[in-house]
N, C-alpha and C. Protein backbone atom coordinates (compact mmCIF):
# COMPACT_ATOMS: atom_id res chain seq x y z
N UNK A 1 0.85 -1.17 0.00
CA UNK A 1 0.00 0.00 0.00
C UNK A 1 0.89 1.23 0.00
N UNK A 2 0.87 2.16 -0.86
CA UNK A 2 1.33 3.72 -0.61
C UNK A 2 0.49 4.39 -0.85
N UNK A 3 1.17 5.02 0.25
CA UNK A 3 0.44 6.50 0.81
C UNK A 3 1.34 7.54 0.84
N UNK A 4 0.91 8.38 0.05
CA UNK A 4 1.83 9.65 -0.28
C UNK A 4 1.17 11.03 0.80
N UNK A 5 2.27 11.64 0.76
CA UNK A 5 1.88 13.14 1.36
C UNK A 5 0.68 13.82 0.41
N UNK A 6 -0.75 14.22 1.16
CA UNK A 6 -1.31 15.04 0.64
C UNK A 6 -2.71 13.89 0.35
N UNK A 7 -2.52 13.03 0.24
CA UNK A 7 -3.05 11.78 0.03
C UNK A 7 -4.33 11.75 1.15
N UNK A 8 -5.68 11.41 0.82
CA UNK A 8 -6.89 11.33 2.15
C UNK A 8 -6.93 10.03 2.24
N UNK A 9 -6.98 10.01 3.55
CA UNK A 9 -7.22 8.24 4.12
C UNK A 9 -8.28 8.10 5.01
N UNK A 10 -8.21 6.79 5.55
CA UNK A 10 -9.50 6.93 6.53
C UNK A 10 -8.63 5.53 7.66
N UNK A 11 -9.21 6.40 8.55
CA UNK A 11 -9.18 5.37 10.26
C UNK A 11 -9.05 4.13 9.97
N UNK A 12 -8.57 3.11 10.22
CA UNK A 12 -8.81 1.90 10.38
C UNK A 12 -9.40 1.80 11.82
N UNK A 13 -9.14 2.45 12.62
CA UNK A 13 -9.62 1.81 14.25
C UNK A 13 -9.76 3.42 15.00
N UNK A 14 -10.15 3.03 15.95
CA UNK A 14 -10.65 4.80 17.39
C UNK A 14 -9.70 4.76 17.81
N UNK A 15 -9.68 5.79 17.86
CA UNK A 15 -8.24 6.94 19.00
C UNK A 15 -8.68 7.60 19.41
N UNK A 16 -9.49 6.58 20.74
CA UNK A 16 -10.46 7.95 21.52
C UNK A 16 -9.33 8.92 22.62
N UNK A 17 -8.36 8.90 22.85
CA UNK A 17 -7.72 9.73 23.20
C UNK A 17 -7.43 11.67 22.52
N UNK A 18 -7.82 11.00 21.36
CA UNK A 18 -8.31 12.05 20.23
C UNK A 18 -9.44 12.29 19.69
N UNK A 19 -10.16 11.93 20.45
CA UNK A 19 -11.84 11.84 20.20
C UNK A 19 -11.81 11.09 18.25
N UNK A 20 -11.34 10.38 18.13
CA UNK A 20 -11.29 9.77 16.23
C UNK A 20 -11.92 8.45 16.44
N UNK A 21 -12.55 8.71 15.51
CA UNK A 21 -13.60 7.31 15.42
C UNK A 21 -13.12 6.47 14.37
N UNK A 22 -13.01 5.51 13.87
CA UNK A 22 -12.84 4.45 13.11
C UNK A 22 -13.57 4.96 12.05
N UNK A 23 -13.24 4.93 10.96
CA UNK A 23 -14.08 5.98 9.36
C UNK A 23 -13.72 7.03 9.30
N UNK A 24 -13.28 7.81 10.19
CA UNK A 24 -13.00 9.43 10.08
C UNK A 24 -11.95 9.64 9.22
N UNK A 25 -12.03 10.14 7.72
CA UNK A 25 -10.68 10.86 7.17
C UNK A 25 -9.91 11.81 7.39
N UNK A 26 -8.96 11.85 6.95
CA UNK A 26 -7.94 12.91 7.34
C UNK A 26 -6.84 12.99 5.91
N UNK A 27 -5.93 13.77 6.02
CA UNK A 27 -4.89 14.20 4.99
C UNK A 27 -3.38 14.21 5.49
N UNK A 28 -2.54 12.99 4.78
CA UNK A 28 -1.53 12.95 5.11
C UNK A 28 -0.57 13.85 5.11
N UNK A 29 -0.25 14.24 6.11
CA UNK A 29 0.90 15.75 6.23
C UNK A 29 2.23 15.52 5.78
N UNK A 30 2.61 14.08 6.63
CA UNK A 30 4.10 13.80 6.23
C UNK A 30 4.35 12.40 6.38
N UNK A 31 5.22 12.25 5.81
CA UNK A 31 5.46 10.13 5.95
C UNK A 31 7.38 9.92 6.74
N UNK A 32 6.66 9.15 7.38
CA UNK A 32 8.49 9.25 7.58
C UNK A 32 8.76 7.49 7.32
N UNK A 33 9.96 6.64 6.73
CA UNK A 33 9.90 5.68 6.33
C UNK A 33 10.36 4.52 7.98
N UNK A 34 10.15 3.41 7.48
CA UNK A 34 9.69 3.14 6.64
C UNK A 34 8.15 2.70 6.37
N UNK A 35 7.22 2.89 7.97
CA UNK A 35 5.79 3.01 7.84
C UNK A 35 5.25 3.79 8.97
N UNK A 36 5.91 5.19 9.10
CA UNK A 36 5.62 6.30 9.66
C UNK A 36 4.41 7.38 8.93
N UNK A 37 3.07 7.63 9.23
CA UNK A 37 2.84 9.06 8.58
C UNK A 37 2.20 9.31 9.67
N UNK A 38 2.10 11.09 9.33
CA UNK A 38 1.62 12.13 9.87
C UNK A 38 0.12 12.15 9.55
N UNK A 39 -1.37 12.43 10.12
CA UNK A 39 -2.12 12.65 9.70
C UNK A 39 -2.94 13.68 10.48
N UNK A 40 -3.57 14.94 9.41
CA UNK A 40 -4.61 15.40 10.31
C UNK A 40 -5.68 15.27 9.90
N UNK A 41 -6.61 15.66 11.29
CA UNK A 41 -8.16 15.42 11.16
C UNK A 41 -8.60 16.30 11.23
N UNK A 42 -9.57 17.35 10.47
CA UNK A 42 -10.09 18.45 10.57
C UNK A 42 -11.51 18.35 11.07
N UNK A 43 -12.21 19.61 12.09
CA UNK A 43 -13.29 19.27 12.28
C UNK A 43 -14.52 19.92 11.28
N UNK A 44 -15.48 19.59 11.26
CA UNK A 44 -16.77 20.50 10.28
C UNK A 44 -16.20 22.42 10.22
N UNK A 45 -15.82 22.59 11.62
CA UNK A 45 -15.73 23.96 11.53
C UNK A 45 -14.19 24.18 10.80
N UNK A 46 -13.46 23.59 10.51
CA UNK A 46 -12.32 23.41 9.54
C UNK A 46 -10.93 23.92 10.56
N UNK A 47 -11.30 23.21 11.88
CA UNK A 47 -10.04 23.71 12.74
C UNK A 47 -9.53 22.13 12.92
N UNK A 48 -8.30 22.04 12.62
CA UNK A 48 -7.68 20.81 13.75
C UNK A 48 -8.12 20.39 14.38
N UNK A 49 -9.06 18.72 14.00
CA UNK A 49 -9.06 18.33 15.35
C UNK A 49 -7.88 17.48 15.99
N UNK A 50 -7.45 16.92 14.99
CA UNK A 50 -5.75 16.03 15.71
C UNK A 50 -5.16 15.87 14.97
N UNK A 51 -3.66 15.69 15.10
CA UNK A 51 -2.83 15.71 14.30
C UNK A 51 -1.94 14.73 14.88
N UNK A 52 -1.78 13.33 14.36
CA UNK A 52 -1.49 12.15 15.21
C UNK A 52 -0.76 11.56 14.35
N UNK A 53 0.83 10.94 14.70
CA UNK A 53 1.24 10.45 13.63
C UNK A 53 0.98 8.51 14.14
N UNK A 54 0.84 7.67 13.02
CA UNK A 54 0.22 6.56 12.86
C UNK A 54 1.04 5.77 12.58
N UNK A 55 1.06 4.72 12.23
CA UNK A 55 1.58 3.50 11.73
C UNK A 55 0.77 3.57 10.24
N UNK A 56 1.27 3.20 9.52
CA UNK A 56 0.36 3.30 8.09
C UNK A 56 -0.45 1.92 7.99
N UNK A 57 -0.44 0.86 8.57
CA UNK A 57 -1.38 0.08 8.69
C UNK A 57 -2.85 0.50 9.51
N UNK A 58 -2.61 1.33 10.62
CA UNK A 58 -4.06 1.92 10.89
C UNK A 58 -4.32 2.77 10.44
N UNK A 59 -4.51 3.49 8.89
CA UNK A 59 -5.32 3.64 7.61
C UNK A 59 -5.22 2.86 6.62
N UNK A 60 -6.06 3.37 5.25
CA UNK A 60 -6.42 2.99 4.58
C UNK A 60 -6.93 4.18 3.51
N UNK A 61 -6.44 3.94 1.79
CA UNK A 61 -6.68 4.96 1.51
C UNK A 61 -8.27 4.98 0.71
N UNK A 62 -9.00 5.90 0.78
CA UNK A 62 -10.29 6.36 0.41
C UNK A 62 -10.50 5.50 -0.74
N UNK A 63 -11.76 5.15 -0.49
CA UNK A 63 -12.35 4.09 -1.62
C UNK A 63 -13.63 4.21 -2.03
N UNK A 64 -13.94 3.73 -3.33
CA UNK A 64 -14.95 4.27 -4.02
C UNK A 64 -16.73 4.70 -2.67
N UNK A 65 -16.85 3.71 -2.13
CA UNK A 65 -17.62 3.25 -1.41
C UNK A 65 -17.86 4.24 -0.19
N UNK A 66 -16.95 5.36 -0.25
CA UNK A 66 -16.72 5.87 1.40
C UNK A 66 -17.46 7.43 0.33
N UNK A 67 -18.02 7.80 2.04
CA UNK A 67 -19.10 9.25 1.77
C UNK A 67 -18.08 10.12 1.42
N UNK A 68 -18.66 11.10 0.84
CA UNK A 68 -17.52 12.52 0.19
C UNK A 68 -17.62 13.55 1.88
N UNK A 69 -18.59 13.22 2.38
CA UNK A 69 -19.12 14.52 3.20
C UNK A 69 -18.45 13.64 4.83
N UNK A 70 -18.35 14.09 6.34
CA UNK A 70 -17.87 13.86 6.90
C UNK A 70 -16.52 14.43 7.39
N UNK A 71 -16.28 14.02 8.72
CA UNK A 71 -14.98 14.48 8.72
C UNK A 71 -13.66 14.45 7.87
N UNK A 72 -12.64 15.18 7.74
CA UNK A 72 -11.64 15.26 6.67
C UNK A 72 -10.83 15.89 7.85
């Protein structure tokens, strides 16, 4: 799987420590190798809601099937 900077993905699992639910997308900020990225989550009102860097196995990148509308 690659995932590039700039790239929208979605949750694989909750990070309720960050209030993130499992489905929630976000936009990869930065990747560090060799399965490091950066991701943020913006809320409706378009402020940061977290900015958490991941393991790239807990996302997944956007697929036909997933809503346009929702968090990003």
């Amino acid at each position: 799987m690659e995932i590039k900077e700039l790239d929208t993905v979605v949750l694989n699992r909750a990070i309720p420590a960050h209030n993130l639910k499992q489905g929630d997308m976000g936009a990869v900020v930065a990747t560090y190798p060799p399965d490091g990225i950066e991701v943020e989550f913006v809320a409706g009102a378009g402020l940061t809601q977290a900015l958490v860097t991941l393991n790239i196995h807990d996302v997944r990148p956007v697929a036909p099937r997933d809503p346009e509308s929702g968090p990003v």
